[in-house]
PDB file of N, CA and C in Angstrom:
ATOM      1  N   UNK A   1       9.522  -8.929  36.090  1.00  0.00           N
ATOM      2  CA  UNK A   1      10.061  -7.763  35.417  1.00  0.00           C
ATOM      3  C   UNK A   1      10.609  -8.193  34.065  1.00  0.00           C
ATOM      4  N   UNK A   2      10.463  -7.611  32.905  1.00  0.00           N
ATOM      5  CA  UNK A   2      11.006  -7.621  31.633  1.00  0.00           C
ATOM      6  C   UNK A   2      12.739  -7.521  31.582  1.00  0.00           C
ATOM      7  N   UNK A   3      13.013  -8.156  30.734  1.00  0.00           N
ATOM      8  CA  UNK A   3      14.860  -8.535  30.905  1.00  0.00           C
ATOM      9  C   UNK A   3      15.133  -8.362  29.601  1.00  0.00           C
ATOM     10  N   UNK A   4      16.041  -7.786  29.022  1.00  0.00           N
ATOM     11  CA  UNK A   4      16.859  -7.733  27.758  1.00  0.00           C
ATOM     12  C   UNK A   4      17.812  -8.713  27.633  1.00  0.00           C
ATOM     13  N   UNK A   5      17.633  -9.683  26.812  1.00  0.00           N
ATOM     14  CA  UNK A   5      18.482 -10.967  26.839  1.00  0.00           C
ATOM     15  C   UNK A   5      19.147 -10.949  25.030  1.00  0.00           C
ATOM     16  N   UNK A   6      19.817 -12.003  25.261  1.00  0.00           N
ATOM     17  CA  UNK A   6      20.440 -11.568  23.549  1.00  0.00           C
ATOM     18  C   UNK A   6      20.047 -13.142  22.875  1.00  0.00           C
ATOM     19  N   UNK A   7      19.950 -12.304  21.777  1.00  0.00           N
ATOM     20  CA  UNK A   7      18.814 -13.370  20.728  1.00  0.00           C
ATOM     21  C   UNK A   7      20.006 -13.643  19.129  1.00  0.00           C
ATOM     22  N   UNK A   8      20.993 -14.534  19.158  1.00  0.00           N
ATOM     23  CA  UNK A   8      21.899 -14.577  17.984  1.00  0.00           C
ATOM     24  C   UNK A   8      23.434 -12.911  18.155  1.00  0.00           C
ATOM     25  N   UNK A   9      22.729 -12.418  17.285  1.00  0.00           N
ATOM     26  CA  UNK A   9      23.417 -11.039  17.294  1.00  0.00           C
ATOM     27  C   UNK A   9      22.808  -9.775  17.539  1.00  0.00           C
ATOM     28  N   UNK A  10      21.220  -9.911  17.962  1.00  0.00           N
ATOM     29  CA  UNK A  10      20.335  -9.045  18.581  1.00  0.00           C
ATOM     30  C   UNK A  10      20.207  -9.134  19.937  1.00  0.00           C
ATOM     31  N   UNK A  11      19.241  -7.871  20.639  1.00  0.00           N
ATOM     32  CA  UNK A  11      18.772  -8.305  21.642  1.00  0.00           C
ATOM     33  C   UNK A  11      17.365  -8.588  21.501  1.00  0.00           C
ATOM     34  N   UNK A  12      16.935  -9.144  22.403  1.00  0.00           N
ATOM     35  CA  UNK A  12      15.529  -8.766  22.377  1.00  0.00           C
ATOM     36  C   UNK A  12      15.155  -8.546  23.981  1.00  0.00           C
ATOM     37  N   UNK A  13      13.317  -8.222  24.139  1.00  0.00           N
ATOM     38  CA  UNK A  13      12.977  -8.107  25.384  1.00  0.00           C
ATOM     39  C   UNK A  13      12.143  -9.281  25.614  1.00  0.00           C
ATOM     40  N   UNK A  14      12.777  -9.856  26.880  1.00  0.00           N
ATOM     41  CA  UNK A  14      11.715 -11.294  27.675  1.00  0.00           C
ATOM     42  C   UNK A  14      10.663 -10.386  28.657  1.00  0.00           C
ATOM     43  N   UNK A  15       9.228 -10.271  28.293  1.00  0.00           N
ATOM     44  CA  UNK A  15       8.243 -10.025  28.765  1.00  0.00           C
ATOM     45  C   UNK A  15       7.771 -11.365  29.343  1.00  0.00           C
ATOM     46  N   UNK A  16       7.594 -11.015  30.923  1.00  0.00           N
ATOM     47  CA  UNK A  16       6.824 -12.318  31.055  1.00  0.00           C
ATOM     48  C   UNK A  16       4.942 -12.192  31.115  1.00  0.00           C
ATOM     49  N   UNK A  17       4.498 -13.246  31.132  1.00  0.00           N
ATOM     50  CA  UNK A  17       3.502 -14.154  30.117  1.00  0.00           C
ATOM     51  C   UNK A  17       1.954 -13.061  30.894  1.00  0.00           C
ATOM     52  N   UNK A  18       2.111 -13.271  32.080  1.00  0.00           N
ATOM     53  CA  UNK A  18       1.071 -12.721  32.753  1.00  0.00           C
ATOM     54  C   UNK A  18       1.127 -11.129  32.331  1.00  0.00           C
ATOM     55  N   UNK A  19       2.489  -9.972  32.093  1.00  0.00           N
ATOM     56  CA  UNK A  19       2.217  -9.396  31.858  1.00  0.00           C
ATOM     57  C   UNK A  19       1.785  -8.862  30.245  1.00  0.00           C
ATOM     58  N   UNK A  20       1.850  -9.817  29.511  1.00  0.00           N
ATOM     59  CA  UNK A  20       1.591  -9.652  28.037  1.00  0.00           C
ATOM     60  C   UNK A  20      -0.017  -9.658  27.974  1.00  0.00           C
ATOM     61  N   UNK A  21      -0.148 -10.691  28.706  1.00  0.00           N
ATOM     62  CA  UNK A  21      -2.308 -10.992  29.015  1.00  0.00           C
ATOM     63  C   UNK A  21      -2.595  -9.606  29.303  1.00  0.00           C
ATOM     64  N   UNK A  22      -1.751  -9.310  30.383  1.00  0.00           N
ATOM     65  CA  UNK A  22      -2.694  -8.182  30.934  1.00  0.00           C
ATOM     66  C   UNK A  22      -2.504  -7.389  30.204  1.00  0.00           C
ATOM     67  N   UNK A  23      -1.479  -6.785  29.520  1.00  0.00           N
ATOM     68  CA  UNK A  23      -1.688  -5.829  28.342  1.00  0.00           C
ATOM     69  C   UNK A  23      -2.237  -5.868  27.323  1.00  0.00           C
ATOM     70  N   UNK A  24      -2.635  -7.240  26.851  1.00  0.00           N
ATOM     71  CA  UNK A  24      -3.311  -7.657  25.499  1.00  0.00           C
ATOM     72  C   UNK A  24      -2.825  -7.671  24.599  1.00  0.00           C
ATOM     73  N   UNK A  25      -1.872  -8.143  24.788  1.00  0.00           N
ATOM     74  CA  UNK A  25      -0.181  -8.156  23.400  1.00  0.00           C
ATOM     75  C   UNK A  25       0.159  -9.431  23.223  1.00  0.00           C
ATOM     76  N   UNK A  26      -0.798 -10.782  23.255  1.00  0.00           N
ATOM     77  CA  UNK A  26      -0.998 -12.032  22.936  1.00  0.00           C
ATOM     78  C   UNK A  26      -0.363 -11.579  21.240  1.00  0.00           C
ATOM     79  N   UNK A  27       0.561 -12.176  20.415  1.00  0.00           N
ATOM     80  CA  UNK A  27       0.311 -12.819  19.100  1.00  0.00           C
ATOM     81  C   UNK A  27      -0.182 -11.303  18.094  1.00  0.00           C
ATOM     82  N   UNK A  28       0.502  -9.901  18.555  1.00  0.00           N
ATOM     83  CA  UNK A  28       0.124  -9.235  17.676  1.00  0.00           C
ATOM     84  C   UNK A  28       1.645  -8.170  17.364  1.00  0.00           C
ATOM     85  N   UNK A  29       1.832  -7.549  16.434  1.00  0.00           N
ATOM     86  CA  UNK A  29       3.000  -6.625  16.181  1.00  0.00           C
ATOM     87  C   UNK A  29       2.989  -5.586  16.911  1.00  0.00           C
ATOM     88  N   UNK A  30       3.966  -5.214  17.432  1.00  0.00           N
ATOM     89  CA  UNK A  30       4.065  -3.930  18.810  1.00  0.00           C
ATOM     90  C   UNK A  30       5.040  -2.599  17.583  1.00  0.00           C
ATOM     91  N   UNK A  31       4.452  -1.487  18.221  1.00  0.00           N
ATOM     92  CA  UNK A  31       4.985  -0.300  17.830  1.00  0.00           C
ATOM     93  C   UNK A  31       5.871  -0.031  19.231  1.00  0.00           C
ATOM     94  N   UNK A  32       7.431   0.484  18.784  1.00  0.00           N
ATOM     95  CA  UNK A  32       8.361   1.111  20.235  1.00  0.00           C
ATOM     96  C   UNK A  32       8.219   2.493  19.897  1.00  0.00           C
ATOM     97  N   UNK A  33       8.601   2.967  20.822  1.00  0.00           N
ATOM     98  CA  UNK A  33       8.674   4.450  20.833  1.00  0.00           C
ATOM     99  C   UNK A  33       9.240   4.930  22.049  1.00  0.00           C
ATOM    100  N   UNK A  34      10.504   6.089  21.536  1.00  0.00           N
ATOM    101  CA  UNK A  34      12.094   6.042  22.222  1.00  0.00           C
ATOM    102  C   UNK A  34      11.325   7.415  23.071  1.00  0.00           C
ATOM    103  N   UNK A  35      11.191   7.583  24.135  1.00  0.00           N
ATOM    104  CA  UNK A  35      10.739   8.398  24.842  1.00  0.00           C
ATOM    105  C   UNK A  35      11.858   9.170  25.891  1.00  0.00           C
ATOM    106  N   UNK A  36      12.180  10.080  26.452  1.00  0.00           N
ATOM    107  CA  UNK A  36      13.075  10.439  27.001  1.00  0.00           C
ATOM    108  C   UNK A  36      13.690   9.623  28.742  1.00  0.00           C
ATOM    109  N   UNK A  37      12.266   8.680  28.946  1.00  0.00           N
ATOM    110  CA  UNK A  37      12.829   8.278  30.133  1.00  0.00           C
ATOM    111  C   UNK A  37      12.696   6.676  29.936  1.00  0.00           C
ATOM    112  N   UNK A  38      12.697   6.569  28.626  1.00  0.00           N
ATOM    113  CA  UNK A  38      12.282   4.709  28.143  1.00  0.00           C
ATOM    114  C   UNK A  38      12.195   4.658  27.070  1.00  0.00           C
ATOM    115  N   UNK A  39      11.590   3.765  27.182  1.00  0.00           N
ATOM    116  CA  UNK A  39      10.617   2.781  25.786  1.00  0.00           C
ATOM    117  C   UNK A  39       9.106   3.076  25.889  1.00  0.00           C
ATOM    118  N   UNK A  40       8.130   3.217  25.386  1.00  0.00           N
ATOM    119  CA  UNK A  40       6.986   2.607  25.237  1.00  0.00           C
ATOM    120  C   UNK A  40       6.474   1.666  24.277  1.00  0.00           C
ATOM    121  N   UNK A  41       5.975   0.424  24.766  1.00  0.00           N
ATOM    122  CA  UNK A  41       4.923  -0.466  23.902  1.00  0.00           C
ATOM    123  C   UNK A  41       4.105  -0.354  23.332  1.00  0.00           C
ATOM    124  N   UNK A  42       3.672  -0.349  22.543  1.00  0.00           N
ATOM    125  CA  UNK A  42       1.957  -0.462  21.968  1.00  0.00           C
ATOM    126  C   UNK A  42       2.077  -1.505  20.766  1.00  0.00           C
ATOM    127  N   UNK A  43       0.548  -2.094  21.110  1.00  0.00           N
ATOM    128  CA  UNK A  43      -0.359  -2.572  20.178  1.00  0.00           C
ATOM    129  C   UNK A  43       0.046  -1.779  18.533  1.00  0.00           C
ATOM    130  N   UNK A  44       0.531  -2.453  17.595  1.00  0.00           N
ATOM    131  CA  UNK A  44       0.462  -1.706  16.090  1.00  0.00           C
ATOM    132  C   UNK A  44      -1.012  -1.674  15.668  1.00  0.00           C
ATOM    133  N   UNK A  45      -0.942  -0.293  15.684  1.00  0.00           N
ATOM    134  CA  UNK A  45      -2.282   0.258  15.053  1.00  0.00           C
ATOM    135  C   UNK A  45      -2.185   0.651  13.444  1.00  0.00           C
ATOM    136  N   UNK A  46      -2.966  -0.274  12.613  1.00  0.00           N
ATOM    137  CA  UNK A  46      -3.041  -0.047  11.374  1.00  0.00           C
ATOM    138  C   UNK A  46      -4.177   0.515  10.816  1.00  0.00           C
ATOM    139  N   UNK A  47      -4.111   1.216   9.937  1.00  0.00           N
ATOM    140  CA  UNK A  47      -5.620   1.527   9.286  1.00  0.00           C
ATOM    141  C   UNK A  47      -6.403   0.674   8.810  1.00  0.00           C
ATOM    142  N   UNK A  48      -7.352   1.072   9.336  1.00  0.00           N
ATOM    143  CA  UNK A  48      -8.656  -0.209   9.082  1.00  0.00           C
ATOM    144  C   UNK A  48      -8.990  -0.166   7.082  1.00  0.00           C
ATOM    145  N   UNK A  49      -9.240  -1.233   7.000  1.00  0.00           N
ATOM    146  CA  UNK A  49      -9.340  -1.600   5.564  1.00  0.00           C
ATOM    147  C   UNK A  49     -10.425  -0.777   5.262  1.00  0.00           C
ATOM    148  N   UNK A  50     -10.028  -0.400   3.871  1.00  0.00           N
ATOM    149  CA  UNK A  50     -11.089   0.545   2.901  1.00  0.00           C
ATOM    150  C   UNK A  50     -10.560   1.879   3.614  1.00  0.00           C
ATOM    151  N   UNK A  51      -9.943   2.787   4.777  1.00  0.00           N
ATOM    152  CA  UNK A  51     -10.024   4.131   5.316  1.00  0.00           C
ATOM    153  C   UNK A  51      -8.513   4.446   4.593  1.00  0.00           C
ATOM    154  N   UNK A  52      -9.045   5.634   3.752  1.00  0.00           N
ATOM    155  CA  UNK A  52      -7.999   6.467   3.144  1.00  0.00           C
ATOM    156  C   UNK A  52      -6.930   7.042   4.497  1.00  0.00           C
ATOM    157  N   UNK A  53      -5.426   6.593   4.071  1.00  0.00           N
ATOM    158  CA  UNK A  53      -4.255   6.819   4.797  1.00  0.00           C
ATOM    159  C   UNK A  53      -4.533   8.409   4.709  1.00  0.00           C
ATOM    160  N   UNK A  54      -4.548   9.409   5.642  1.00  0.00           N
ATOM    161  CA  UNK A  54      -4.253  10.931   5.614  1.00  0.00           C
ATOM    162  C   UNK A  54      -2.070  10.960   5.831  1.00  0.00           C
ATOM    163  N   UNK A  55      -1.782  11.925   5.024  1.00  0.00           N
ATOM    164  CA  UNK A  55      -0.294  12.072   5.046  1.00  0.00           C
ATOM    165  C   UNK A  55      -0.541  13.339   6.100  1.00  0.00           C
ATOM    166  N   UNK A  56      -1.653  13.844   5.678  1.00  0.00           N
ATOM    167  CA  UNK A  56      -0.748  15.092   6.804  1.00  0.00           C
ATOM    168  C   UNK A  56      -0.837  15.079   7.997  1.00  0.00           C
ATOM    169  N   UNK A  57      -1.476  13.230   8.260  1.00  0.00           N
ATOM    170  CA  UNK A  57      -1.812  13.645  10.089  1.00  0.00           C
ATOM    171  C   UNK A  57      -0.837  14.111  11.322  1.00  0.00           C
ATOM    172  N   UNK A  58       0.483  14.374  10.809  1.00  0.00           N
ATOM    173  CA  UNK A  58       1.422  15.025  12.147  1.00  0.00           C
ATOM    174  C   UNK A  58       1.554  16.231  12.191  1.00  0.00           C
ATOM    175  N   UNK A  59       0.407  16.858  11.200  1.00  0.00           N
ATOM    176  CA  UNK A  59       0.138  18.786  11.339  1.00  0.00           C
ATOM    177  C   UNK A  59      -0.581  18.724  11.608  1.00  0.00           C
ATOM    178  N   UNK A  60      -1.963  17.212  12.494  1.00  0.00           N
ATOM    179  CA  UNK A  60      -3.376  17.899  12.895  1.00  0.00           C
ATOM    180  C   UNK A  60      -3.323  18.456  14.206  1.00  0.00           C
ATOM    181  N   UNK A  61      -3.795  19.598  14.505  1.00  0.00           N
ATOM    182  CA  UNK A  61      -4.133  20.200  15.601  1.00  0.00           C
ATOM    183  C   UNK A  61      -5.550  20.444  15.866  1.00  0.00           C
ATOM    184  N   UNK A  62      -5.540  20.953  17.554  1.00  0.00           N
ATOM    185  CA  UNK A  62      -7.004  21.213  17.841  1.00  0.00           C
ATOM    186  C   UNK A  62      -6.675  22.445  18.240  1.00  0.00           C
ATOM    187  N   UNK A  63      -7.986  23.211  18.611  1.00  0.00           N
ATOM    188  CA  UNK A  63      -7.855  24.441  19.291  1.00  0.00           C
ATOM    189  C   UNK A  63      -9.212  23.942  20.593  1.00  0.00           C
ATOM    190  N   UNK A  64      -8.939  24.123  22.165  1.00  0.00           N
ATOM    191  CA  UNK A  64     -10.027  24.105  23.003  1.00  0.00           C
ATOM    192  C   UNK A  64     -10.447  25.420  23.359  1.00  0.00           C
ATOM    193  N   UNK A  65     -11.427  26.065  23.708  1.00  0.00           N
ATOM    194  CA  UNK A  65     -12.109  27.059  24.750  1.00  0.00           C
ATOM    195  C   UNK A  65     -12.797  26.683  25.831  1.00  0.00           C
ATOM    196  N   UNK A  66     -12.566  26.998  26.637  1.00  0.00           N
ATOM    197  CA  UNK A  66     -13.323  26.862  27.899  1.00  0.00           C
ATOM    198  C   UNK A  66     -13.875  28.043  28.394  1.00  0.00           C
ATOM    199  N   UNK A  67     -15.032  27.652  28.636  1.00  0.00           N
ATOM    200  CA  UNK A  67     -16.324  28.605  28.860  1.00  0.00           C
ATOM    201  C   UNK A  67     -17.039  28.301  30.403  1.00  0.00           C
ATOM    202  N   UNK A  68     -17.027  29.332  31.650  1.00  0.00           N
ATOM    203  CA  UNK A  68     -17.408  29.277  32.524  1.00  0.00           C
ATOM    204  C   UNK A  68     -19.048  29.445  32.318  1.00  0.00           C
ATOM    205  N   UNK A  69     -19.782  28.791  32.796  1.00  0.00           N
ATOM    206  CA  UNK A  69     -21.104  28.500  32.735  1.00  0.00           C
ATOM    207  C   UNK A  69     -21.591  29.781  33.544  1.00  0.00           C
ATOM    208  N   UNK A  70     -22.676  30.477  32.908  1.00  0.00           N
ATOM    209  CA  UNK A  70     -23.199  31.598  33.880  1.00  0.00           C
ATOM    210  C   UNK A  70     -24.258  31.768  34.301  1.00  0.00           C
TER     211      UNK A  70
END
């Protein structure tokens, strides 16, 4: 299980080793995100080189329909 240990005048989190493999979080920058019943981890996802940054991506929406086959 992951432990919050203190690092100087921080904390940090001790992930152990097997579960970092299995997530695939070897040696790369993690995004947190304060969720109402935790934390979540992720992989930092950056834009791939040469792809124009969009600003407005936190107004994209979809619209679905679902259509019964007849």
């Amino acid at each position: 299980m992951a432990k919050i240990i203190k690092i100087g005048n921080s904390q940090g989190i001790r992930i152990p080793k097997p579960i970092i493999a299995l997530a695939n979080l070897e040696n790369i920058e993690l995004d947190f995100v304060v969720l109402d019943s935790g934390l979540l981890i992720t992989p930092d996802k950056k834009a791939r080189v040469g792809w124009k940054n969009n600003s407005n991506q936190d107004q994209l929406t979809a619209t679905w329909e679902w259509r019964k086959n007849q």
